[in-house]
N, C-alpha and C. Protein backbone atom coordinates (compact mmCIF):
# COMPACT_ATOMS: atom_id res chain seq x y z
N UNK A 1 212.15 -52.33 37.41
CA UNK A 1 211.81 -51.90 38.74
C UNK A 1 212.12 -53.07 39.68
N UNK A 2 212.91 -52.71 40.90
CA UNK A 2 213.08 -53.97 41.65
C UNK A 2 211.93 -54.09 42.31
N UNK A 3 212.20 -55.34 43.19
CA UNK A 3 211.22 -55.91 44.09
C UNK A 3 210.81 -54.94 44.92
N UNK A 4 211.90 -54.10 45.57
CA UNK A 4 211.64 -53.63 47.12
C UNK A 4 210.88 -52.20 46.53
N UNK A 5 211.28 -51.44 45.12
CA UNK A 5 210.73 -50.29 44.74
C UNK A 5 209.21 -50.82 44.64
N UNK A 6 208.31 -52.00 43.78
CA UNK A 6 207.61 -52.40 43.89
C UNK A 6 206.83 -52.13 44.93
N UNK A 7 206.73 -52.88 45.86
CA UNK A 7 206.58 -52.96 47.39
C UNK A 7 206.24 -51.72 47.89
N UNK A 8 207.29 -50.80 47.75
CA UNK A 8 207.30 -49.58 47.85
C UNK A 8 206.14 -48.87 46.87
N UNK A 9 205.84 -48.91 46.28
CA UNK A 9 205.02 -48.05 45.23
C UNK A 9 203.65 -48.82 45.76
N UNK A 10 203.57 -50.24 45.76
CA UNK A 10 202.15 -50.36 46.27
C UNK A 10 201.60 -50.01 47.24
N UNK A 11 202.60 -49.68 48.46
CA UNK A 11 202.05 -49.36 49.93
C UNK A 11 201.70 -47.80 49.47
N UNK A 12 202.40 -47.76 48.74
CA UNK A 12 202.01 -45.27 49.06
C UNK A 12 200.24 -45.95 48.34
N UNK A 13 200.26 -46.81 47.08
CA UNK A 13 198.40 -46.73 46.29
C UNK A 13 198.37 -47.11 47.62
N UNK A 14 198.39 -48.05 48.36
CA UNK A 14 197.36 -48.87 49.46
C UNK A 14 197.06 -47.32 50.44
N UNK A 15 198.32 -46.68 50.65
CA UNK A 15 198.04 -45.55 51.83
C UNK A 15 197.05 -44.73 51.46
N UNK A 16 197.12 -44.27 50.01
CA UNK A 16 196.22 -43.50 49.04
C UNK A 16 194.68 -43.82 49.41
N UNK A 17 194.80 -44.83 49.08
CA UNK A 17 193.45 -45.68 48.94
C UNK A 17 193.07 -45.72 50.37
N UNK A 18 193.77 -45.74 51.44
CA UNK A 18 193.15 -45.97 52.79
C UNK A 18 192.71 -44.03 53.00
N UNK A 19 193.87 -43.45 52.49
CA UNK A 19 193.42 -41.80 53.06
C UNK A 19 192.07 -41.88 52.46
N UNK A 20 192.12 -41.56 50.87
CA UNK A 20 190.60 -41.24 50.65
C UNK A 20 189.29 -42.27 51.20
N UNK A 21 189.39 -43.24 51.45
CA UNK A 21 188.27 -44.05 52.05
C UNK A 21 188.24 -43.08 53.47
N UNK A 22 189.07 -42.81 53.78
CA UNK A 22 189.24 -42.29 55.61
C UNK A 22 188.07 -41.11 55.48
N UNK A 23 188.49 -40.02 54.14
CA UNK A 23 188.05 -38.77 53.79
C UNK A 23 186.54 -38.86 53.69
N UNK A 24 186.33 -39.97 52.96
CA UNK A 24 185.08 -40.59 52.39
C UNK A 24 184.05 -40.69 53.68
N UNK A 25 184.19 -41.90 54.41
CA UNK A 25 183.94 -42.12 55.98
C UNK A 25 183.97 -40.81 56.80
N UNK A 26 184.59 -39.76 57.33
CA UNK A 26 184.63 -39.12 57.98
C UNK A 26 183.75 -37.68 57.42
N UNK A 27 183.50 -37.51 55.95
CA UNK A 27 182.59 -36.44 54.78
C UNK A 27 180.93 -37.08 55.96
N UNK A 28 181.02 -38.42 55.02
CA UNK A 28 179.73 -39.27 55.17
C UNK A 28 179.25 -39.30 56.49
N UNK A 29 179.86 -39.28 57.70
CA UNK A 29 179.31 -39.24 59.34
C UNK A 29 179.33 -37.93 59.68
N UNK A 30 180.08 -36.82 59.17
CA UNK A 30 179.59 -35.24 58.78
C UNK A 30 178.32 -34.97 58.74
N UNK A 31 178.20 -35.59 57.33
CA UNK A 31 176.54 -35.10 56.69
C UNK A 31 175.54 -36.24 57.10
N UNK A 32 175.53 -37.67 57.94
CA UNK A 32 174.59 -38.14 58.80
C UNK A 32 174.73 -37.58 60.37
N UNK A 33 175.55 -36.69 60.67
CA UNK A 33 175.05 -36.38 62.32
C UNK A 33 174.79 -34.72 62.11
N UNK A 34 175.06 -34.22 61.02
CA UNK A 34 174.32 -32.73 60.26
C UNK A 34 172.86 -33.48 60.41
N UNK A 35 172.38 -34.26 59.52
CA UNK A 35 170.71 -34.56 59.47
C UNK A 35 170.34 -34.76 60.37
N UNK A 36 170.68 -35.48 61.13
CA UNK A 36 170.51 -36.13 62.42
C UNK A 36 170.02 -34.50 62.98
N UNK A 37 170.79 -33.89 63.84
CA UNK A 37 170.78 -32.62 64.14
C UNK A 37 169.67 -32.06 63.84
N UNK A 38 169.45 -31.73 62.30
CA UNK A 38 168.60 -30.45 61.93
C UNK A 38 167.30 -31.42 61.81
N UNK A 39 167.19 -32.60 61.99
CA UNK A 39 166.07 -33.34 61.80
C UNK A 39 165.27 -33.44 63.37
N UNK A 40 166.21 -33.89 64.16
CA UNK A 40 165.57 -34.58 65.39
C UNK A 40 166.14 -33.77 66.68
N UNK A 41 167.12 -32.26 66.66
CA UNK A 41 167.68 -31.48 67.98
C UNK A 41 166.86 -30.05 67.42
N UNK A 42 168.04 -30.01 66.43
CA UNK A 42 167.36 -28.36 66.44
C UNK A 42 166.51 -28.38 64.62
N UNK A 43 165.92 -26.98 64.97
CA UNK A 43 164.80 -26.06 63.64
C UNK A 43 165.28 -25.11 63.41
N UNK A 44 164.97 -24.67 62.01
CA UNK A 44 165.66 -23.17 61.48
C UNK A 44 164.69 -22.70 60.86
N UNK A 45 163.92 -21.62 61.98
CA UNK A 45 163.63 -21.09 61.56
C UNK A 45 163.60 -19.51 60.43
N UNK A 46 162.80 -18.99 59.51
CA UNK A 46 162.98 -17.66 59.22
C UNK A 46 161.80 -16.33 58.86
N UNK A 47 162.09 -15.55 59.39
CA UNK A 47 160.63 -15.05 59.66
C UNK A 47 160.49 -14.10 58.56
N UNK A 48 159.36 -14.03 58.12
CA UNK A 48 158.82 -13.38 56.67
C UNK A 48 158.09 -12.38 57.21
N UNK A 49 157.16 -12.18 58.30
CA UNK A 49 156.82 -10.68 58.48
C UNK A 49 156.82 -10.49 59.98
N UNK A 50 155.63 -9.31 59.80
CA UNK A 50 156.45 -8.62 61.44
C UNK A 50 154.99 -8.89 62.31
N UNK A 51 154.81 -10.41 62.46
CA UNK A 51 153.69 -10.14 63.73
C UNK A 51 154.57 -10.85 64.94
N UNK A 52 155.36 -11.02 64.90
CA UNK A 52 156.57 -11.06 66.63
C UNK A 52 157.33 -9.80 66.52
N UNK A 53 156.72 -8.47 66.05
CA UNK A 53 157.69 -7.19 66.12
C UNK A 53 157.17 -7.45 67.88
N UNK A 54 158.31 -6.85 68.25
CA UNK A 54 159.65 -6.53 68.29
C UNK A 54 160.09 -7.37 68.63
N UNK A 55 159.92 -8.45 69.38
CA UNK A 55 160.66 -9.52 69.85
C UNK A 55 161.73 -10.39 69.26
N UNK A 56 161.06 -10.42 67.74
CA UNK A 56 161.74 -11.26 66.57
C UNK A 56 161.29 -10.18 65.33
N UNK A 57 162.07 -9.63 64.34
CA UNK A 57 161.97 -8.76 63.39
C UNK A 57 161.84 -9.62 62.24
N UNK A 58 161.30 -8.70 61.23
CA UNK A 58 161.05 -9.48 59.78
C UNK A 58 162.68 -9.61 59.60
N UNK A 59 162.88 -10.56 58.90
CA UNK A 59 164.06 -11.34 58.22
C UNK A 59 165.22 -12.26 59.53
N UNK A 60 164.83 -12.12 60.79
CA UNK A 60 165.65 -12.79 61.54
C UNK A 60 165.25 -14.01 61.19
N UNK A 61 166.49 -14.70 61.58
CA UNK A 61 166.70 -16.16 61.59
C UNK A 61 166.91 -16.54 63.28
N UNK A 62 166.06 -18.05 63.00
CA UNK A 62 166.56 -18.64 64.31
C UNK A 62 166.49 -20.07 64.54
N UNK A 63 166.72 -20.02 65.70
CA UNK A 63 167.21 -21.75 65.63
C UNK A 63 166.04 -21.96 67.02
N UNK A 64 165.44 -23.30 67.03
CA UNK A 64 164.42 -23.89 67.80
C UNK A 64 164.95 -25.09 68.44
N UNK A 65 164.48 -25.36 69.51
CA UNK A 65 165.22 -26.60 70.12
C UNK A 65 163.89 -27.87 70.18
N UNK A 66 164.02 -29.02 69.24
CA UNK A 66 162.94 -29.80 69.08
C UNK A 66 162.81 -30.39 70.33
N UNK A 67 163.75 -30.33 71.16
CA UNK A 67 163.94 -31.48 72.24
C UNK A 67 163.36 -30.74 73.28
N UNK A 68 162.99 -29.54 73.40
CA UNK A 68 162.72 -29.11 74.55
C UNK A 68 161.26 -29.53 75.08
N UNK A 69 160.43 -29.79 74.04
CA UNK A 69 159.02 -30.23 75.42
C UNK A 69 159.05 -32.39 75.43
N UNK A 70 159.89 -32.27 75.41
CA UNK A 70 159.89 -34.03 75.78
C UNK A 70 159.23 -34.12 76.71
N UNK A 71 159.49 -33.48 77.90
CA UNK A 71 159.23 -33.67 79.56
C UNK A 71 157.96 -33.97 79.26
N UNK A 72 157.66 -31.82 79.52
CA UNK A 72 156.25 -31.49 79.42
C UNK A 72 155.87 -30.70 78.46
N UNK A 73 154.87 -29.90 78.18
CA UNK A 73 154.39 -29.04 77.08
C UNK A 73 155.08 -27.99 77.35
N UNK A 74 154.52 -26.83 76.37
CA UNK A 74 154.98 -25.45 76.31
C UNK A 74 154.24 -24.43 77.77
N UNK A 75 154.96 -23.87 77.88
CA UNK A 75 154.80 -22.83 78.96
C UNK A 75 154.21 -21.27 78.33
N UNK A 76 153.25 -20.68 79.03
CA UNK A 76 152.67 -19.59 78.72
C UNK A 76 153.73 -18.57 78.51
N UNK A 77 154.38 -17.66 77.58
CA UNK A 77 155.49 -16.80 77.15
C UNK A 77 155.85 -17.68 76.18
N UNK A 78 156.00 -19.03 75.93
CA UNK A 78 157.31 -19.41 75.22
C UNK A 78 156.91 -18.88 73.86
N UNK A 79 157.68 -19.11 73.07
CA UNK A 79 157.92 -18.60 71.36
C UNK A 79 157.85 -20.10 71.05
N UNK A 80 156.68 -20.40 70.06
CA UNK A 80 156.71 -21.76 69.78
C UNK A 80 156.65 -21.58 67.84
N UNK A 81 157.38 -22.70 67.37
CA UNK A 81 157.64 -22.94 66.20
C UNK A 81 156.78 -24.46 65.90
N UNK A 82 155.84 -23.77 64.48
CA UNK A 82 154.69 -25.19 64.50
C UNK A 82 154.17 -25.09 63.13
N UNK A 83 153.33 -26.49 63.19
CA UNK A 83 152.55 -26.24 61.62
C UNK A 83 151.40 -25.49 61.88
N UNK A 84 151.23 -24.71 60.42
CA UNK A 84 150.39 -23.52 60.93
C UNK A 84 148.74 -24.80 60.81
N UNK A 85 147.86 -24.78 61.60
CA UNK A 85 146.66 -25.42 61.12
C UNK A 85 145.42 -25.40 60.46
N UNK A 86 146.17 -23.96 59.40
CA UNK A 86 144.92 -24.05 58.56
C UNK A 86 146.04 -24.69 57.10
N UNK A 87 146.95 -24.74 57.39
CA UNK A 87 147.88 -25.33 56.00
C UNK A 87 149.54 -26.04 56.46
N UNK A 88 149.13 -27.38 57.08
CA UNK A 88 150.53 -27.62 57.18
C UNK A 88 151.71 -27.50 56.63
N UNK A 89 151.48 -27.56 55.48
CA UNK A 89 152.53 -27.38 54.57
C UNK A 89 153.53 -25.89 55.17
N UNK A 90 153.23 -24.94 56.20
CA UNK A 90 153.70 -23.56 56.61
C UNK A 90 154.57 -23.79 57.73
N UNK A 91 155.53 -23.35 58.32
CA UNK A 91 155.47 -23.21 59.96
C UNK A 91 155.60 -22.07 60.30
N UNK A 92 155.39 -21.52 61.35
CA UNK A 92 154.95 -20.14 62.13
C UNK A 92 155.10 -20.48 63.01
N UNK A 93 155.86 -18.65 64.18
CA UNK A 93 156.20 -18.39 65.15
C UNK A 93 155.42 -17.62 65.87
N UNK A 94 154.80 -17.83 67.10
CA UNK A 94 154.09 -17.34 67.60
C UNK A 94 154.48 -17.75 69.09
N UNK A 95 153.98 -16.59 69.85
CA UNK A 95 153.82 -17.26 71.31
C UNK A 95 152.78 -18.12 72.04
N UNK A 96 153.07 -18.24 73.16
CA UNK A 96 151.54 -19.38 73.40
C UNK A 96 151.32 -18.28 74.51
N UNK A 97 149.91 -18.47 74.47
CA UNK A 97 149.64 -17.57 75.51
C UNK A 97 147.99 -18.32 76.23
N UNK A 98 147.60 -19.52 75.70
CA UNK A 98 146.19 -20.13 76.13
C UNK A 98 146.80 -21.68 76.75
N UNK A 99 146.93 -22.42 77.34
CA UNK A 99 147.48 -23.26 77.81
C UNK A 99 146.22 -25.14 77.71
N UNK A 100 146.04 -26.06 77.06
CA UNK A 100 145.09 -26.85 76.88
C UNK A 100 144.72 -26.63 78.62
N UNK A 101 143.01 -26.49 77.99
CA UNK A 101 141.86 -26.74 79.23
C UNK A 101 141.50 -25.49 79.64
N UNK A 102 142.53 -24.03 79.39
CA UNK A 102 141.98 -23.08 79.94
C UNK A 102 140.88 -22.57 78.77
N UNK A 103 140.32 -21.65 79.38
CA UNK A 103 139.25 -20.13 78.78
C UNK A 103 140.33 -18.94 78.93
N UNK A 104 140.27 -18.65 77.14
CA UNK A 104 140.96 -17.37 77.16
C UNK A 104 140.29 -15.86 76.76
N UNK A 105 140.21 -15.34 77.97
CA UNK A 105 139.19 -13.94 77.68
C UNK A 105 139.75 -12.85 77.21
N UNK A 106 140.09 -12.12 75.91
CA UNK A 106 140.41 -11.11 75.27
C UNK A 106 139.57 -9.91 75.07
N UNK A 107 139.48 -8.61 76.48
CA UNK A 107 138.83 -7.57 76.44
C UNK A 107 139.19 -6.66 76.39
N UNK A 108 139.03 -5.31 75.62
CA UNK A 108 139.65 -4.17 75.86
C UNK A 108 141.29 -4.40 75.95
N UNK A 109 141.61 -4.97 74.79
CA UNK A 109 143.16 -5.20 74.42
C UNK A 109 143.55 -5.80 75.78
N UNK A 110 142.67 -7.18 76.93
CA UNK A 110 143.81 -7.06 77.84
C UNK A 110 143.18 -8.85 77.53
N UNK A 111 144.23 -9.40 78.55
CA UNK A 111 143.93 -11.23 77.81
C UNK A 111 144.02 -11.77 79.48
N UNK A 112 142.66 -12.29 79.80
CA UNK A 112 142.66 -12.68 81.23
C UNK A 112 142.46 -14.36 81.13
N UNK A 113 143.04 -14.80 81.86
CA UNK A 113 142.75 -16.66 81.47
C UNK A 113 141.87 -17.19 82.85
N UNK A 114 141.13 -18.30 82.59
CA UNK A 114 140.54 -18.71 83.74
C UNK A 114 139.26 -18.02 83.90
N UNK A 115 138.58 -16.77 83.56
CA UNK A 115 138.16 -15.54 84.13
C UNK A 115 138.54 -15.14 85.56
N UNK A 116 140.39 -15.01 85.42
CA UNK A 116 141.16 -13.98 86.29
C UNK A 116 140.64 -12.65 86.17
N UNK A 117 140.46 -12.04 87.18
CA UNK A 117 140.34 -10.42 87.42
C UNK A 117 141.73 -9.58 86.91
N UNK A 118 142.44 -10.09 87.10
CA UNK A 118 143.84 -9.68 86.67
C UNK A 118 144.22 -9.96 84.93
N UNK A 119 144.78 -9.16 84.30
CA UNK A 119 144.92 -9.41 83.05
C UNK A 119 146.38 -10.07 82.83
N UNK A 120 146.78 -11.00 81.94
CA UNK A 120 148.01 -11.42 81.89
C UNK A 120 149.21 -10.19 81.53
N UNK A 121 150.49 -10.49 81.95
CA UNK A 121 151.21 -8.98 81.99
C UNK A 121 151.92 -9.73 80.72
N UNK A 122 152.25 -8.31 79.48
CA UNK A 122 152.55 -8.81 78.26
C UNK A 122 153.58 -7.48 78.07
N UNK A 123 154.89 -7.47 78.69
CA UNK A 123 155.64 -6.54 78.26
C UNK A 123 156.27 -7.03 77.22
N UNK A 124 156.02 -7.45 76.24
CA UNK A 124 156.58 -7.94 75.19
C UNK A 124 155.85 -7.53 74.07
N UNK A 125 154.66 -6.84 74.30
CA UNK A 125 154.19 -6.38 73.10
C UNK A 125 154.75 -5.16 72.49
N UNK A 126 154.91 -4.94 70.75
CA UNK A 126 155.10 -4.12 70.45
C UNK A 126 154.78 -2.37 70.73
N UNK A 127 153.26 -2.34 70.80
CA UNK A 127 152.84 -1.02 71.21
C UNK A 127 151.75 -1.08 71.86
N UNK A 128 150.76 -0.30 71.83
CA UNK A 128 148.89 -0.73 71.94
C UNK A 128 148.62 -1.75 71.42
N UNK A 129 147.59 -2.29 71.80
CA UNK A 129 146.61 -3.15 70.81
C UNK A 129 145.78 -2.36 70.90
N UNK A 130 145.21 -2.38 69.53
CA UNK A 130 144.13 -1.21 68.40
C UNK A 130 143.25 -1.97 67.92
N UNK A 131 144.06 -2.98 67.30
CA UNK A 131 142.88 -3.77 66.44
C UNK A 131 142.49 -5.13 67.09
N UNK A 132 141.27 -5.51 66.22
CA UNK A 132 140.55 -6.98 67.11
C UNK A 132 140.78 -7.30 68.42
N UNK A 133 140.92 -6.50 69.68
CA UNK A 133 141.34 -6.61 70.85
C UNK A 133 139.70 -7.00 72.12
N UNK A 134 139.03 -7.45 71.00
CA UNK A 134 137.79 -8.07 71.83
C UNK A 134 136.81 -7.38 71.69
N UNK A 135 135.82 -8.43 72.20
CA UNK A 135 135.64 -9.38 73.03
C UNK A 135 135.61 -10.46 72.59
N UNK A 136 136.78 -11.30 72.44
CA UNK A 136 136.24 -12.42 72.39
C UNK A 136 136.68 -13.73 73.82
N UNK A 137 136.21 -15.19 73.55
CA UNK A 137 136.30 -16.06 74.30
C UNK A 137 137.16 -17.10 73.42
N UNK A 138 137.94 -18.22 74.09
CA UNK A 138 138.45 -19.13 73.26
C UNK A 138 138.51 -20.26 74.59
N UNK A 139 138.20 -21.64 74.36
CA UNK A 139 138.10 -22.54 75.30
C UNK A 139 139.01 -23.24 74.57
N UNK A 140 140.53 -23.83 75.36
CA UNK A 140 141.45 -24.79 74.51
C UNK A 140 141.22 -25.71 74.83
N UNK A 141 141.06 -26.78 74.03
CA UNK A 141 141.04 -28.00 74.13
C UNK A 141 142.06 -28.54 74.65
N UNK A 142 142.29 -29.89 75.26
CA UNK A 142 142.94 -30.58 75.82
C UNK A 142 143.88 -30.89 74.93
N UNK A 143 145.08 -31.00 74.84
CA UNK A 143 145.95 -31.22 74.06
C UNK A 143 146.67 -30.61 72.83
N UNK A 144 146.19 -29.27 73.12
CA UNK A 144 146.39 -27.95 71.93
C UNK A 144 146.81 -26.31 73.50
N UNK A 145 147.15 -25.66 71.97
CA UNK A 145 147.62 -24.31 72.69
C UNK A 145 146.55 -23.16 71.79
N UNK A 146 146.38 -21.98 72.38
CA UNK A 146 146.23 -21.01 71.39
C UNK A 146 147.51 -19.97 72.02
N UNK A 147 147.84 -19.62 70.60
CA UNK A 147 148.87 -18.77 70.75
C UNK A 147 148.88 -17.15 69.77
N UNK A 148 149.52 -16.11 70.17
CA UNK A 148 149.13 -14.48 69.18
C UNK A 148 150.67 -14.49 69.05
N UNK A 149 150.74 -13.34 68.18
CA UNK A 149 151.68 -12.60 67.75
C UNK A 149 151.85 -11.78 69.18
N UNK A 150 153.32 -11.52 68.88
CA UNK A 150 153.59 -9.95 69.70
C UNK A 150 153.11 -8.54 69.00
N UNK A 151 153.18 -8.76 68.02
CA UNK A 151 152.53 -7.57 67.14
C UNK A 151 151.35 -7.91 66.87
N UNK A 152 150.26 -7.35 68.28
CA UNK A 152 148.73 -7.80 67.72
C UNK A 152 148.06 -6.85 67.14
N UNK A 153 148.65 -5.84 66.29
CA UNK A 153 147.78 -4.67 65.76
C UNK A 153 148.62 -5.28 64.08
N UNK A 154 149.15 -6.44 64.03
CA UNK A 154 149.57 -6.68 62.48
C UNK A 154 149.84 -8.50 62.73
N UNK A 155 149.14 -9.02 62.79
CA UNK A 155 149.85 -10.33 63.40
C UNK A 155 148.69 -11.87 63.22
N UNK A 156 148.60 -12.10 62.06
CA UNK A 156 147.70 -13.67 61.19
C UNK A 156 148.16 -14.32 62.34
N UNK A 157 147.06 -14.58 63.36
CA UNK A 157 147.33 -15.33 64.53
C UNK A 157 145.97 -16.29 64.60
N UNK A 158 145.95 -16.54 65.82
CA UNK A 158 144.68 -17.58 65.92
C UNK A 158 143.50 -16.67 66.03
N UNK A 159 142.98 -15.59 66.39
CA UNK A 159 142.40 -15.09 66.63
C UNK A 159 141.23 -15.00 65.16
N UNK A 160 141.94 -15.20 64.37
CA UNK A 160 141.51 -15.32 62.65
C UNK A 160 141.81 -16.29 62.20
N UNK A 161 142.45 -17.33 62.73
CA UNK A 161 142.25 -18.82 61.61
C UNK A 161 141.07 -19.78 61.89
N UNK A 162 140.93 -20.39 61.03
CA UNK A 162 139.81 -21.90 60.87
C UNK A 162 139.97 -22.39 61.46
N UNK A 163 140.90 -23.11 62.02
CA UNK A 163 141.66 -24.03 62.74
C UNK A 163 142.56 -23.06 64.06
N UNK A 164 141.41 -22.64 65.32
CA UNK A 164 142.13 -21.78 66.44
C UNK A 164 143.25 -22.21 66.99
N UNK A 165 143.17 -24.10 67.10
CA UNK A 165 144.05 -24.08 68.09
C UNK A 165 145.59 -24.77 67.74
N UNK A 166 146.84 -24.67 68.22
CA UNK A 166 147.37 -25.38 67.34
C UNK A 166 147.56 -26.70 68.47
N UNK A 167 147.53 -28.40 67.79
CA UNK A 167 147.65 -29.15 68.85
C UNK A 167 149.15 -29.12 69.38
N UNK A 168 149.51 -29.87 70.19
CA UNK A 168 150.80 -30.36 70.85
C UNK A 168 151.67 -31.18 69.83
N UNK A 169 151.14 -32.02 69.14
CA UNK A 169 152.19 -32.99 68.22
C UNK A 169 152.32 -32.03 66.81
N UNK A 170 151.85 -30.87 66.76
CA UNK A 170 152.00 -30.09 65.98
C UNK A 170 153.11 -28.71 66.02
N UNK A 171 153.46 -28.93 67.08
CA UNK A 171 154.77 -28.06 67.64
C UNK A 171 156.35 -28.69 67.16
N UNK A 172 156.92 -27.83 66.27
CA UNK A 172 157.81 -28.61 66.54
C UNK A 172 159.39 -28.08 67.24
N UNK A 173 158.89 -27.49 68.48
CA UNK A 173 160.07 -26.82 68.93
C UNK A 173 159.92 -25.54 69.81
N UNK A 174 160.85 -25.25 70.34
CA UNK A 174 160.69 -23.65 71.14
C UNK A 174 161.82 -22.82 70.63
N UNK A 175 161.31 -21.93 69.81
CA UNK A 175 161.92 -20.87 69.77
C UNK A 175 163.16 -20.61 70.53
N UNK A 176 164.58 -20.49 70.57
CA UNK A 176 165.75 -19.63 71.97
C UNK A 176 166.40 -19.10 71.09
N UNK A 177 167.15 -18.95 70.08
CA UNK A 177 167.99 -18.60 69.38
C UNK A 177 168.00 -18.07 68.33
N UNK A 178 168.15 -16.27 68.25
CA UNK A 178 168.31 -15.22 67.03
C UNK A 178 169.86 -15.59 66.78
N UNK A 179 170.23 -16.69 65.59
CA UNK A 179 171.68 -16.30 64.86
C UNK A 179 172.03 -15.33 63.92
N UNK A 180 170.76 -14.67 63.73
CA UNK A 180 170.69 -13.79 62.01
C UNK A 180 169.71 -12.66 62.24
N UNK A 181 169.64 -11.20 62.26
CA UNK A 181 171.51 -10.63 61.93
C UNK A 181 172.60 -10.73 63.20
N UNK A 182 173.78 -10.98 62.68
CA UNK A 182 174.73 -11.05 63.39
C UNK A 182 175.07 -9.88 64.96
N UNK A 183 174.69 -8.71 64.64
CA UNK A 183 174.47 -7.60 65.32
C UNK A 183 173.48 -8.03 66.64
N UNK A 184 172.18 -8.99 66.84
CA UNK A 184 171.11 -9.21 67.28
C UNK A 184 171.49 -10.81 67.89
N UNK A 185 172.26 -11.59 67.53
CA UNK A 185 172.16 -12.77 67.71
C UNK A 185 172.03 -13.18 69.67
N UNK A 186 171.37 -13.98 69.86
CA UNK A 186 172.08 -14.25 71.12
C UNK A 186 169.60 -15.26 71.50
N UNK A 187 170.16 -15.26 72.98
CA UNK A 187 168.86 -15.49 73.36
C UNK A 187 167.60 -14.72 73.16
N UNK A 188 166.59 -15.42 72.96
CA UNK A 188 165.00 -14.63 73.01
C UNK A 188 164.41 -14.96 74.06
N UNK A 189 164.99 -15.30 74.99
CA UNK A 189 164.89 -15.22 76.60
C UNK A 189 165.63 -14.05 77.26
N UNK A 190 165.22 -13.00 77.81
CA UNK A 190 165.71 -12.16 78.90
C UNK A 190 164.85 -12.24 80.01
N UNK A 191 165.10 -12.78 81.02
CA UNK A 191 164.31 -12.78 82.17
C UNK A 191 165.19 -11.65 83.33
């Protein structure tokens, strides 16, 4: 083999050796700005039964945006994704509907905050509320939410856990995005 074939044959290993390191490097900052992502932007959620009928159906999938209450907290409507607080180990989708510091009055299936004369407007519920629709009272603590299902005639909400309220550092995200089923995908915002 001459010199210059030599030469020649080592640069293609050296090129070799530079592609796959390239492949290597560019795999590897793939799957650290993937974690990155699903760790510290967005949540995936998936829902196992139907107490957000209709809003969110049993088996949709969705995606949560962690970044959204940096500012400030959650807003009364939002769809919040959290540890459930009678078993962290869970997370659950629910809306917020008690805001820290208010009194939430649940009478005759209607949910007045403050003791407003006016009942909060909930076109988002599935049908009637039938079941457990009061009387009760709930005072949120400062730094927590209470939040129900949209389906409150089927819907393991606060209204029945140990632990009513869920706090703020226990949120991890807001609900915006049905990707799954494909047919359904898009925002869980229509205003």
């Amino acid at each position: 083999m001459s010199k210059e074939d030599s030469k020649l044959k080592r640069k293609k290993e050296e090129s070799a050796v530079r592609e796959v390191i390239s492949w290597f490097i560019t795999i590897a900052l793939a799957v650290v700005a993937a974690l990155f992502v699903k760790n510290y932007i967005v949540i995936n959620a998936n829902i196992p039964s139907g107490s957000m009928e209709n809003t969110i159906m049993t088996g949709d999938r969705l995606f949560g945006n962690r970044l959204a209450y940096m500012k400030e907290g959650p807003k009364r409507g939002d769809i919040v994704i959290f540890k459930f607080p009678d078993d962290e180990t869970e997370n659950y989708v629910k809306r917020v509907i008690g805001l820290p510091g208010e009194k939430v009055t649940i009478n005759d299936a209607k949910i007045y905050i403050n003791d407003s004369e006016t009942p909060l407007v909930e076109n988002y519920l599935k049908e009637e509320w039938t079941v457990a629709y009061g009387p009760y009272e709930f005072e949120v603590p400062e730094g927590s939410y209470f939040v129900l299902g949209d389906n409150r005639n089927n819907s393991w909400d606060a209204r029945y856990w140990d632990n009513t309220y869920v706090a703020e550092d226990k949120i991890l995200g807001k609900a915006v995005f049905r990707y799954y089923p494909l047919n359904k995908a898009g925002s869980l915002y229509h205003e």
